[in-house]
Protein backbone atom coordinates (compact mmCIF):
# COMPACT_ATOMS: atom_id res chain seq x y z
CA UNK A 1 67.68 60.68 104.09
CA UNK A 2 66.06 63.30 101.34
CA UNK A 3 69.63 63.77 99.91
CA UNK A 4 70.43 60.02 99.76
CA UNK A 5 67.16 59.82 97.62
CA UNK A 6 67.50 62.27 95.68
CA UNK A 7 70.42 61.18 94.67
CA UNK A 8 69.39 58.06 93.89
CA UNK A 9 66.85 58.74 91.36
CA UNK A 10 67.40 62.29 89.95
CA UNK A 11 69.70 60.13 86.83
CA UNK A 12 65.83 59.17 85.92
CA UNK A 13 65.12 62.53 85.03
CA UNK A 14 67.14 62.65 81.79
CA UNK A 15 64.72 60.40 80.35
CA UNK A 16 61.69 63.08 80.51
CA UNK A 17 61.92 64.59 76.89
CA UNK A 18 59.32 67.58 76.37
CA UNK A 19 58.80 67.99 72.61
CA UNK A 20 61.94 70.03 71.00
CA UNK A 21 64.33 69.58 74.24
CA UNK A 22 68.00 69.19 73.42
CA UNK A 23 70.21 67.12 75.23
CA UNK A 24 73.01 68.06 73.24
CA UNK A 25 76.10 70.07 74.79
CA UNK A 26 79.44 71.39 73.31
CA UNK A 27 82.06 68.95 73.32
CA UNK A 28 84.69 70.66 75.74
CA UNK A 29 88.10 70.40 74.19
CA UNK A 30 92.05 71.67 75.12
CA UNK A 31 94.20 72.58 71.81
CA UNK A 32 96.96 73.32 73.72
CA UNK A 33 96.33 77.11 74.05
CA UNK A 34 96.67 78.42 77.05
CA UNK A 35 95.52 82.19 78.62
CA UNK A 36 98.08 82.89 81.56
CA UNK A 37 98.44 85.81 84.08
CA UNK A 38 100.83 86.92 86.79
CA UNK A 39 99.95 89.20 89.88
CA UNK A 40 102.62 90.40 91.98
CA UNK A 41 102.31 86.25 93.82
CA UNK A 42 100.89 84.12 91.53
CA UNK A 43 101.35 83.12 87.89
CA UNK A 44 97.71 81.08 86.99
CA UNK A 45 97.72 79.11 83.86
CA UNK A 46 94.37 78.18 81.95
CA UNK A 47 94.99 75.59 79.56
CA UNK A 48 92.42 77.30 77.58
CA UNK A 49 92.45 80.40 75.93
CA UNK A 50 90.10 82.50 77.94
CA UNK A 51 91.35 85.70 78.54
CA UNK A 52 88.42 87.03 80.61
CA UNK A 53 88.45 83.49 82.72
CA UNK A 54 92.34 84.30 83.15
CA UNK A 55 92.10 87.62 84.89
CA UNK A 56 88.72 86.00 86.85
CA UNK A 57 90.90 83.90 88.20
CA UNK A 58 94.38 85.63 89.38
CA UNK A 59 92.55 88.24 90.98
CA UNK A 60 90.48 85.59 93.32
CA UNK A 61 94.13 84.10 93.84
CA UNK A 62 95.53 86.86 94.73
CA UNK A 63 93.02 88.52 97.41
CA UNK A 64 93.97 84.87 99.24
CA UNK A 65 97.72 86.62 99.97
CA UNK A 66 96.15 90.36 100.79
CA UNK A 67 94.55 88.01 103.86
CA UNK A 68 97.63 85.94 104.14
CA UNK A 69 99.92 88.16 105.41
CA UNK A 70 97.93 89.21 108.34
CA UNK A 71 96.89 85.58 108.80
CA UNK A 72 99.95 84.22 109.04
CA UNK A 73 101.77 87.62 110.60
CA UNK A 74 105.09 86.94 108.93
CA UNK A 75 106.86 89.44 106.58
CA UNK A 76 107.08 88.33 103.22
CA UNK A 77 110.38 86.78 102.03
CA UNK A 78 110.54 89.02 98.67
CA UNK A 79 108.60 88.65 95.05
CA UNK A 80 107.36 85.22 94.23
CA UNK A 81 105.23 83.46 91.74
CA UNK A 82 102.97 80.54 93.14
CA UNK A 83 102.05 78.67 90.08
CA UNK A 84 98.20 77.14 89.63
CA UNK A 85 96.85 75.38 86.73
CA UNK A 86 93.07 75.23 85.88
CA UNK A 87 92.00 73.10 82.92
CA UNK A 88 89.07 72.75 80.85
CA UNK A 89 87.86 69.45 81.13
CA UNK A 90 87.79 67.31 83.75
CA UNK A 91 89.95 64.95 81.67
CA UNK A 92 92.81 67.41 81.40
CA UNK A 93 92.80 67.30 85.20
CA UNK A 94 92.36 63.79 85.57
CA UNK A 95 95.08 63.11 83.31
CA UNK A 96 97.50 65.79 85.22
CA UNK A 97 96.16 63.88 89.00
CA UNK A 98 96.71 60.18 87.49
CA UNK A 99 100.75 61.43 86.68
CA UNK A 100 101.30 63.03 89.91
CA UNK A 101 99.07 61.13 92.26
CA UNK A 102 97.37 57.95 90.57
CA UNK A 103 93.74 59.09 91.57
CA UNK A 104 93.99 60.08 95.07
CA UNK A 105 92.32 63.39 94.06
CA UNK A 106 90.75 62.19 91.05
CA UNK A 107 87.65 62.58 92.43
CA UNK A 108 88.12 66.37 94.53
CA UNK A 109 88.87 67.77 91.15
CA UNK A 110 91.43 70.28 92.71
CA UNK A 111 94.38 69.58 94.47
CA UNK A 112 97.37 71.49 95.24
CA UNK A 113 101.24 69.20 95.07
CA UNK A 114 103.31 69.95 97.44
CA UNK A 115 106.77 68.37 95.94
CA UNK A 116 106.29 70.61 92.43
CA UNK A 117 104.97 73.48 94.60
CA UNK A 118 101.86 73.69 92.19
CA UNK A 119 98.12 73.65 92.32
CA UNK A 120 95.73 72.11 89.81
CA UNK A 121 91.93 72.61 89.49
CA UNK A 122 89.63 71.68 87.02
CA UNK A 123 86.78 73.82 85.67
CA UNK A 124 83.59 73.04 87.32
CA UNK A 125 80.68 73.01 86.55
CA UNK A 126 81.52 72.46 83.13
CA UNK A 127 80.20 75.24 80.76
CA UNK A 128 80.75 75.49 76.84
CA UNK A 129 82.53 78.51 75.12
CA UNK A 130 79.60 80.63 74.71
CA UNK A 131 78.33 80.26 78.21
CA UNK A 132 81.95 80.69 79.72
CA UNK A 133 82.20 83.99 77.87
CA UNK A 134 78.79 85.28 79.13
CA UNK A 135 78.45 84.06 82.70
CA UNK A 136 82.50 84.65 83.13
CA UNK A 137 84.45 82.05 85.68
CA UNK A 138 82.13 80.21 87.96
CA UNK A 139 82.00 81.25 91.37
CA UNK A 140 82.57 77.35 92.69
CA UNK A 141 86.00 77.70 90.30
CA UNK A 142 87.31 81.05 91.83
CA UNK A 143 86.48 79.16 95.14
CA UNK A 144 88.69 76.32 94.75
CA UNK A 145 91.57 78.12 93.22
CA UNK A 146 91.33 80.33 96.19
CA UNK A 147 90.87 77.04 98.38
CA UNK A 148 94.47 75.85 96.39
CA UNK A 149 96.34 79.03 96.34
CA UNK A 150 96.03 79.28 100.08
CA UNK A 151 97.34 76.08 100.43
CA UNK A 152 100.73 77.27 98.43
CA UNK A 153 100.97 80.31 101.33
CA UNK A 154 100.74 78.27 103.72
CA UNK A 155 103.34 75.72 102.02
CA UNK A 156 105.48 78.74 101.81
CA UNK A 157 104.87 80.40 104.80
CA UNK A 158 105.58 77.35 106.80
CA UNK A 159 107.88 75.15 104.68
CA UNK A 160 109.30 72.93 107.29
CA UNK A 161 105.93 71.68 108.91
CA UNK A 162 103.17 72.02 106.28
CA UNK A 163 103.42 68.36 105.93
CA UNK A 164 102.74 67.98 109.28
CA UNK A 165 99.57 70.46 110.06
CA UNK A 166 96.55 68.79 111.27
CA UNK A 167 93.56 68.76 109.01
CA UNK A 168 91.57 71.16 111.04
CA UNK A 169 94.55 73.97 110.31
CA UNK A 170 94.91 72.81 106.53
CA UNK A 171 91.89 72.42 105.44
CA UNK A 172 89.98 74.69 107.93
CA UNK A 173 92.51 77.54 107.56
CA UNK A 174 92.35 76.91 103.45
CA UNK A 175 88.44 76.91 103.65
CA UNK A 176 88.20 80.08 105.68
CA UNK A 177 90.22 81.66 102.91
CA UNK A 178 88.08 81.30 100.46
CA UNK A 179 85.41 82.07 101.81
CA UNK A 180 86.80 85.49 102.99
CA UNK A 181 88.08 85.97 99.40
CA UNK A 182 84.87 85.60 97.85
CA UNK A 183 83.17 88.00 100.34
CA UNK A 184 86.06 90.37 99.33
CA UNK A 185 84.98 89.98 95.79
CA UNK A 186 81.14 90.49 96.81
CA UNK A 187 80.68 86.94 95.27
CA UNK A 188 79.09 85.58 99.03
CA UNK A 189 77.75 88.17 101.23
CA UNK A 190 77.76 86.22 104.64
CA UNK A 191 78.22 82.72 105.64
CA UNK A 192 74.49 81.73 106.46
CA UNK A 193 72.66 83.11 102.71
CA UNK A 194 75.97 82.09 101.18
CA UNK A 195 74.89 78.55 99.31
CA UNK A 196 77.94 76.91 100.41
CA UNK A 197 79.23 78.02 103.43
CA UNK A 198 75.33 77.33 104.58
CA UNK A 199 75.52 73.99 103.24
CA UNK A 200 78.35 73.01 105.47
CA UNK A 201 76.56 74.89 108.29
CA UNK A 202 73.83 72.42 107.66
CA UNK A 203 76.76 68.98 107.83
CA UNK A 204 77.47 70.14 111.16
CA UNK A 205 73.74 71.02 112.68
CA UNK A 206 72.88 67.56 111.25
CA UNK A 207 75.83 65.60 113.09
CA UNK A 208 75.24 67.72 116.09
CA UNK A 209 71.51 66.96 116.37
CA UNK A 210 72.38 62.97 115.69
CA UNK A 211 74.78 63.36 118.39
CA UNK A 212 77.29 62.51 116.53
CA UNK A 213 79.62 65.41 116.26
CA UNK A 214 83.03 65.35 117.82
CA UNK A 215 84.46 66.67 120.38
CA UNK A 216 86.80 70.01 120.33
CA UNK A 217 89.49 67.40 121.73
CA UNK A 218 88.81 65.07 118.90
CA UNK A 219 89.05 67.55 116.15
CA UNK A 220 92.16 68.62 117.76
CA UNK A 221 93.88 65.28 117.73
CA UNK A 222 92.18 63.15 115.04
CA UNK A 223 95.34 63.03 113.41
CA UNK A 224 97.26 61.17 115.94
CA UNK A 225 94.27 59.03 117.49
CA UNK A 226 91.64 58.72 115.33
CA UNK A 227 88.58 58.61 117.64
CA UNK A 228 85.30 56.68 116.33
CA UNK A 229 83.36 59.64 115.89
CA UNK A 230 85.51 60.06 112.49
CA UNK A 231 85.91 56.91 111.26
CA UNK A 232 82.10 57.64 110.55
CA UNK A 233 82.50 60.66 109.13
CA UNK A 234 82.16 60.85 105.28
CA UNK A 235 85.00 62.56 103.43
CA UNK A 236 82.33 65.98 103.03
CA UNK A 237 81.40 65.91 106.28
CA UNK A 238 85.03 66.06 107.87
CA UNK A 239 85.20 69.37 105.54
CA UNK A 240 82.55 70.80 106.67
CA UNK A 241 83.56 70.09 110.16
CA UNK A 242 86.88 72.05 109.43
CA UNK A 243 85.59 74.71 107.93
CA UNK A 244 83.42 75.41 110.74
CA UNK A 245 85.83 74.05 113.57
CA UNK A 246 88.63 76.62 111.96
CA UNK A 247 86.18 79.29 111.61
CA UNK A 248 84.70 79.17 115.57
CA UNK A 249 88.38 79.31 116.41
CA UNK A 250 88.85 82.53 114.64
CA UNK A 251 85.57 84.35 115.37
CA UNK A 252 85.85 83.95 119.30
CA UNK A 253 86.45 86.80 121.21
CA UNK A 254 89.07 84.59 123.13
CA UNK A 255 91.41 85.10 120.13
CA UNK A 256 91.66 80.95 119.96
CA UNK A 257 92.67 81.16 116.39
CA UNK A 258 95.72 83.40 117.06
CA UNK A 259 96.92 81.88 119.45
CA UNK A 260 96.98 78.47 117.90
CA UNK A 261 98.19 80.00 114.83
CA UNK A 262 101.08 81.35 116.50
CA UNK A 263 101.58 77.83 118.27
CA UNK A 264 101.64 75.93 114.87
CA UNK A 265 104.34 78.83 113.84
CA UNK A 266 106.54 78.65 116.67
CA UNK A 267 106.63 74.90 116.33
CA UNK A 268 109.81 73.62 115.00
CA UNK A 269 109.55 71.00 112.50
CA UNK A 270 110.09 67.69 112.30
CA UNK A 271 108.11 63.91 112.42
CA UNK A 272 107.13 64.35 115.90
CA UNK A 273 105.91 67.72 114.72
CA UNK A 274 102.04 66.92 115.06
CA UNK A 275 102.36 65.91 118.68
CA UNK A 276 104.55 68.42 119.62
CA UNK A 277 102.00 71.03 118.48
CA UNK A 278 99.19 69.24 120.27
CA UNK A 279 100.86 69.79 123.51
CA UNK A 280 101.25 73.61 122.66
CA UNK A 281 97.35 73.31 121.98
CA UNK A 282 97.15 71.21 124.97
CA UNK A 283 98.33 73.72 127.20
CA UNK A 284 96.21 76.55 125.71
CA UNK A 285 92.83 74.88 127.03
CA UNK A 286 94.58 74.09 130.62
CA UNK A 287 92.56 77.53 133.00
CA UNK A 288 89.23 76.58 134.06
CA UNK A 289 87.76 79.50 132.06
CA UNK A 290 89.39 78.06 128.58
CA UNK A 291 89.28 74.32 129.27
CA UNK A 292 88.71 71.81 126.77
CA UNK A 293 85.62 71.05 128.31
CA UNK A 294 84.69 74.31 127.89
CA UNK A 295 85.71 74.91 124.29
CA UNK A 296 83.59 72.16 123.14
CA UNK A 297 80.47 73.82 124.82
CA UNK A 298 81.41 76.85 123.20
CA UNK A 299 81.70 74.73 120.11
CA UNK A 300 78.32 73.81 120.12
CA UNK A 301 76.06 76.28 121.58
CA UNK A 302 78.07 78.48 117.95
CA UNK A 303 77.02 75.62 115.87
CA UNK A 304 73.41 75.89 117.55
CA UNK A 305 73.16 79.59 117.11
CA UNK A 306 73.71 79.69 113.28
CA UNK A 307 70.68 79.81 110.53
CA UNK A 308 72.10 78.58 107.43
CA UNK A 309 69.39 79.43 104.53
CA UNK A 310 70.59 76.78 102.06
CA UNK A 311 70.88 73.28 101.40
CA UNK A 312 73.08 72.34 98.34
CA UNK A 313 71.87 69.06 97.37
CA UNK A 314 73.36 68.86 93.75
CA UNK A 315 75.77 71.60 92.66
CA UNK A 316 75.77 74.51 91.98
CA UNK A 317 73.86 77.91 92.58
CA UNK A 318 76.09 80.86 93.49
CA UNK A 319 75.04 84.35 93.78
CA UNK A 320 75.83 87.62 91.27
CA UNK A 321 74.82 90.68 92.73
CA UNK A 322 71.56 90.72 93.28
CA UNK A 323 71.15 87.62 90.76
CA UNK A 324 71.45 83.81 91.48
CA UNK A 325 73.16 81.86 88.82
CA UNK A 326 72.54 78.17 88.56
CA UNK A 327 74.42 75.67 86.60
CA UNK A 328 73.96 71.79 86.52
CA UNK A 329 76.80 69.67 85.76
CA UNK A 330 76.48 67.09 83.36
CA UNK A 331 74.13 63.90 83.61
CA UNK A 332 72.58 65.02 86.71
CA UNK A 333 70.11 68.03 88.13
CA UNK A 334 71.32 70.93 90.37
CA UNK A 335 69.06 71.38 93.11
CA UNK A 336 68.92 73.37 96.21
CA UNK A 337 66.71 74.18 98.75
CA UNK A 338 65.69 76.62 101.13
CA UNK A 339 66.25 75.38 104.89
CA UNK A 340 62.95 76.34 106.31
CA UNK A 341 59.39 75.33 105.13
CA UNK A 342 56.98 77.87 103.95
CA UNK A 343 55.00 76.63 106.92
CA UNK A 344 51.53 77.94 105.01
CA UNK A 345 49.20 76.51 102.41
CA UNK A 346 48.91 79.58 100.48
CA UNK A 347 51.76 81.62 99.13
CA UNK A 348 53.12 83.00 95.94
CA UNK A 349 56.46 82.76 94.73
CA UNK A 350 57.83 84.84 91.80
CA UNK A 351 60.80 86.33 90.15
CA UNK A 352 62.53 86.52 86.57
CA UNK A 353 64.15 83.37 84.68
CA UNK A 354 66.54 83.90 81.76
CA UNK A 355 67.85 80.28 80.62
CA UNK A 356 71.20 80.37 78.58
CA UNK A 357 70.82 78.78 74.82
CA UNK A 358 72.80 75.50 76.20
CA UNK A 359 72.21 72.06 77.29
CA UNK A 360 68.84 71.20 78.92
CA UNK A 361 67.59 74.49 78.71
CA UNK A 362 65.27 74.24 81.70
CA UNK A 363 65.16 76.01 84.81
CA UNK A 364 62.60 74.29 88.37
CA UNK A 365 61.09 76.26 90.90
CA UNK A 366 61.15 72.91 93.50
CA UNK A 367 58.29 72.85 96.18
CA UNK A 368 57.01 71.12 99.34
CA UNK A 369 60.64 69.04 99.80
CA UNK A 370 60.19 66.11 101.79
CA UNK A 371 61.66 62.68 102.36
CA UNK A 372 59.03 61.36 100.00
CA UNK A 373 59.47 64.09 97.09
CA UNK A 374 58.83 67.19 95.95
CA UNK A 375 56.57 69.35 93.36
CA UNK A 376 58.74 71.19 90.13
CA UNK A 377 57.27 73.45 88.07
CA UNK A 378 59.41 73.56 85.04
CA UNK A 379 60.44 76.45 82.49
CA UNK A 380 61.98 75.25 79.13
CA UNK A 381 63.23 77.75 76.77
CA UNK A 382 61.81 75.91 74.44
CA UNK A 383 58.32 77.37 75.70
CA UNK A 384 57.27 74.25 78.08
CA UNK A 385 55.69 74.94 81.72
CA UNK A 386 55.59 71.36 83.45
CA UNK A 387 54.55 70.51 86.38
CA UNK A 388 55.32 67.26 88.29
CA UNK A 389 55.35 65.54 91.24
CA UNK A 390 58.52 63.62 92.17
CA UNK A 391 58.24 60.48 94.30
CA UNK A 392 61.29 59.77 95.97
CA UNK A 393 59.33 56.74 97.54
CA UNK A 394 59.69 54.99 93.86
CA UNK A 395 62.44 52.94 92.43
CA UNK A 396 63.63 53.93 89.06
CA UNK A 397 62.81 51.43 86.51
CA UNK A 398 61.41 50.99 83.30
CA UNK A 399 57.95 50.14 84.80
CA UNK A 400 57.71 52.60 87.22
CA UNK A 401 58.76 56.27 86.56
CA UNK A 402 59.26 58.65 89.52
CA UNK A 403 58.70 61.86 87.47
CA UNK A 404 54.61 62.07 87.40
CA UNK A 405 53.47 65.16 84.62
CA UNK A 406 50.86 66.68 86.51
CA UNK A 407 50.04 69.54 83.90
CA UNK A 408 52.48 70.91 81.08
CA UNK A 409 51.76 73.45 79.14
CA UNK A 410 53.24 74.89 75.92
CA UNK A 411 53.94 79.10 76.15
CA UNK A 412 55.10 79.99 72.28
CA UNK A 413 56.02 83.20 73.55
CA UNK A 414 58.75 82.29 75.82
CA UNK A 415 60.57 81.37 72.99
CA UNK A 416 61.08 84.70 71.79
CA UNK A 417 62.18 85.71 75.23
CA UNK A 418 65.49 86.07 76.84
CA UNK A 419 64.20 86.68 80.41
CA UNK A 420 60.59 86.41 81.41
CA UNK A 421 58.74 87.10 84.49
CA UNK A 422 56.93 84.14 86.72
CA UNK A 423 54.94 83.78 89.19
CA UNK A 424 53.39 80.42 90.99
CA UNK A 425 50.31 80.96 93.23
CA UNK A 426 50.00 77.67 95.63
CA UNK A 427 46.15 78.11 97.59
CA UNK A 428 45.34 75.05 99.60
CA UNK A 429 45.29 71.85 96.69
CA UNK A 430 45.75 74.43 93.92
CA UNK A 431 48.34 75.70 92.26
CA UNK A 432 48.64 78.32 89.42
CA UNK A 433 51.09 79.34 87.14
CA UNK A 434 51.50 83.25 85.12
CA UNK A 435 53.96 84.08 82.93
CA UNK A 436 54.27 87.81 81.71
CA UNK A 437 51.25 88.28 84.00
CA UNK A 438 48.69 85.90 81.97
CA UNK A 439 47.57 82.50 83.88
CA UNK A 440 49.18 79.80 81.52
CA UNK A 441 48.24 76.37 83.89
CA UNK A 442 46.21 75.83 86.58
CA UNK A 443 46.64 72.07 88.47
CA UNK A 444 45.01 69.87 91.31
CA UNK A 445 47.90 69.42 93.91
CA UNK A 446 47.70 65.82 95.64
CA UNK A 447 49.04 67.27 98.83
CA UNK A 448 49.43 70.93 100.53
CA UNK A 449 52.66 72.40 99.92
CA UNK A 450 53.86 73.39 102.60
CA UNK A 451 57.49 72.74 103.05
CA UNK A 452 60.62 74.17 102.01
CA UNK A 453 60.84 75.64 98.35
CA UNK A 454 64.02 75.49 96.00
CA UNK A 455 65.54 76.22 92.96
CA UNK A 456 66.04 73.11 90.12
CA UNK A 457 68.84 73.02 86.92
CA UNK A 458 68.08 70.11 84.52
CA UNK A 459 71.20 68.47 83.17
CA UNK A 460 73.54 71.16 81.67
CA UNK A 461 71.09 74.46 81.94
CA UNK A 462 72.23 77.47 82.97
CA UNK A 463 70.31 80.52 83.55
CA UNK A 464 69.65 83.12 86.10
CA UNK A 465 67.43 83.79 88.75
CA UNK A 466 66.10 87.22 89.62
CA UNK A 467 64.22 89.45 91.75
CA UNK A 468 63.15 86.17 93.52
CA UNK A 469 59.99 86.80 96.21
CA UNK A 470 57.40 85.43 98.61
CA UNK A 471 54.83 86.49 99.56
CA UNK A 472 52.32 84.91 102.19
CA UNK A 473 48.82 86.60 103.21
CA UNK A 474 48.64 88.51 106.28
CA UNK A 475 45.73 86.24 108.24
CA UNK A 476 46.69 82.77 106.93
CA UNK A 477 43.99 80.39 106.84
């Protein structure tokens, strides 16, 4: 219900103007330029010129076929190029979609074409010149060309049946990937802290707690007989379902996922291709120790046993290092949260903030999430600390705002700062803010805070978060 609301009135937010805030953004633009580079199986093509974006992106392209050919356990077939396109704008891609596929995936912003043997993805989130050039290729980017490029191996590996593979081997098999590639690349360091493998973690806990998660049998032949149980599902939550479906079947010390994978190889092709590979898969889960029955159990009690730490309500936040980077797209306000409250009324969270020179300029430490709002505390590189209390219980409307300014404050020396240290001291109904170690606001909470915490982008800020911390006292109150 919280990310339904949220939803819903976050667009309010880009009416809250603190003196000196700029709304402006870079007009994003294609001359015609493009930055292109080949590896020894891919040939990516920026319709840009971005040099540094360019080599970004054929080396996460490439670590897909390093994993590939063990994956797939087929010998290559010689020297290839796999060709992927990534544009600048959203309307170069949109334009590219609407030729080849009349907005089917006008709205995934990546897709990969199976009759031109090409994949297209579109720059997301959108960042200006400057910003591209010092925060390099985002990590959401390198994770969709990696998403798309293992859909060409697979295309190529298998080119009589790709057509035919069930969603839980396309897209589970093309989400593993990329995930794999990006821990390769020390961009994610394990599925639970990474922000969006833990987000789809979360999909699937949620449909498995509302009893509405389907069967092992289901996932398996959704595709022929489309049970109930997806006709509900929303187009996000059958990926999430894949990826984690896919991802079961390749962790288990059964060895499910090779042995499927060498069903859906030894299949021939053909239109009855689907249900002849069910019956392979059919036969598979036939003993008494490997049933169906007993898959899905397994299923569950592995969706039970994981602790995602994220919830991606808005994207994006992806991790550098030790650093998180956050970027918000356009028109709207990144946002995600921890998964587990603080679960104390007195705690202090703190860390460093630099805020790129572009867009809204403001970085949100979010607390207390619940389904009837949250607390921000805002930083503005324009020197504003806010503080307000968002009710999501509000409609948006000229009459009634859902943004309520608790306390701002203006700080004239984060102005002249490219990275500042914070810290925000919540104790009972009081909460106080420090920059650079000096007490800059103090403000009468209407409630304890004692949920989750989270991390906020306005509309088109980016900026880092570092050396993030809480602390809680010893002998809580």
């Amino acid at each position: 219900m919280f990310k339904r609301l949220i939803q819903l009135h976050l667009a309010a937010l880009v009416i809250i103007v603190t003196s000196s805030w700029s709304l402006a953004s870079a007009r994003l633009q294609d001359d015609g330029v493009t930055s292109q580079r080949t590896s020894d199986h891919f040939l990516v093509i920026c319709h840009f010129k971005n040099d540094q974006a360019a080599e970004q992106a054929i080396e996460a392209v490439e670590e897909v076929w390093t994993t590939a050919r063990k994956f797939w356990g087929l010998p290559p077939k010689g020297r290839l190029l796999l060709t992927l396109h990534l544009y600048r704008t959203f309307g170069d891609y949109e334009a590219v979609e609407d030729r080849l596929h009349q907005g089917k995936f006008r709205d995934n912003l990546c897709f990969t074409d199976y009759k031109t043997q090409t994949a297209h993805v579109a720059l997301q989130p959108p960042l200006d010149d400057k910003t591209l050039e010092r925060v390099g290729l985002p990590v959401l980017t390198r994770r969709l060309l990696a998403h798309e490029a293992a859909h060409l191996v697979r295309l190529f590996y298998m080119d009589t049946t790709f057509e035919h593979h069930p969603d839980w081997l396309t897209d589970g098999s093309a989400s593993w990937f990329d995930a794999e590639v990006m821990k390769s690349l020390e961009l994610a360091l394990d599925d639970e802290s990474d922000p969006w493998m833990s987000d789809s973690i979360v999909d699937v806990q949620r449909l498995l707690a509302t009893g509405t998660l389907p069967t092992a049998e289901e996932i398996f032949k959704a595709q022929i007989d489309e049970p109930k149980s997806f006709k509900d599902l929303g187009k996000g939550q059958k990926y999430s379902l894949h990826e984690l479906f896919f991802r079961f079947l390749m962790e288990s010390e059964h060895q499910f996922g090779e042995k499927l994978l060498s069903e859906a190889r030894r299949t021939g092709g053909g239109p009855t291709y689907k249900e002849r590979f069910q019956a392979h898969v059919d036969d598979v889960f036939k003993s008494k120790e490997v049933s169906m029955a007993a898959l899905d159990e397994m299923f569950r009690d592995y969706i039970s046993r994981l602790e995602p730490e994220w919830e991606v309500m808005i994207r994006s936040l992806e991790r550098r290092g030790d650093d998180w980077l956050q970027c918000a797209f356009a028109d709207t306000y990144a946002v995600t949260w921890r998964t587990r409250p603080v679960d104390r009324d007195e705690y202090t969270l703190s860390g460093n903030i630099e805020i790129l020179p572009t867009g809204g300029q403001q970085l949100s430490l979010l607390l207390d999430r619940s389904d009837s709002g949250f607390i921000s505390v805002a930083f503005s590189r324009e020197g504003y600390v806010t503080v307000f209390n968002y009710d999501a219980t509000k409609e948006p409307s000229e009459d009634e705002d859902s943004w309520i300014r608790l306390e701002d404050k203006r700080v004239l020396k984060l102005r002249r700062l490219d990275e500042f240290a914070f810290e925000v001291h919540v104790d009972g109904l009081e909460l106080t803010v420090s920059v650079e170690g000096r007490k800059v606001l103090k403000v009468d909470l209407p409630r304890k805070l004692t949920g989750p915490w989270g991390l906020g982008a306005y509309s088109e800020s980016v900026g880092f978060w570092r050396n993030l911390k809480i602390a809680r006292p010893l002998n809580p109150r």
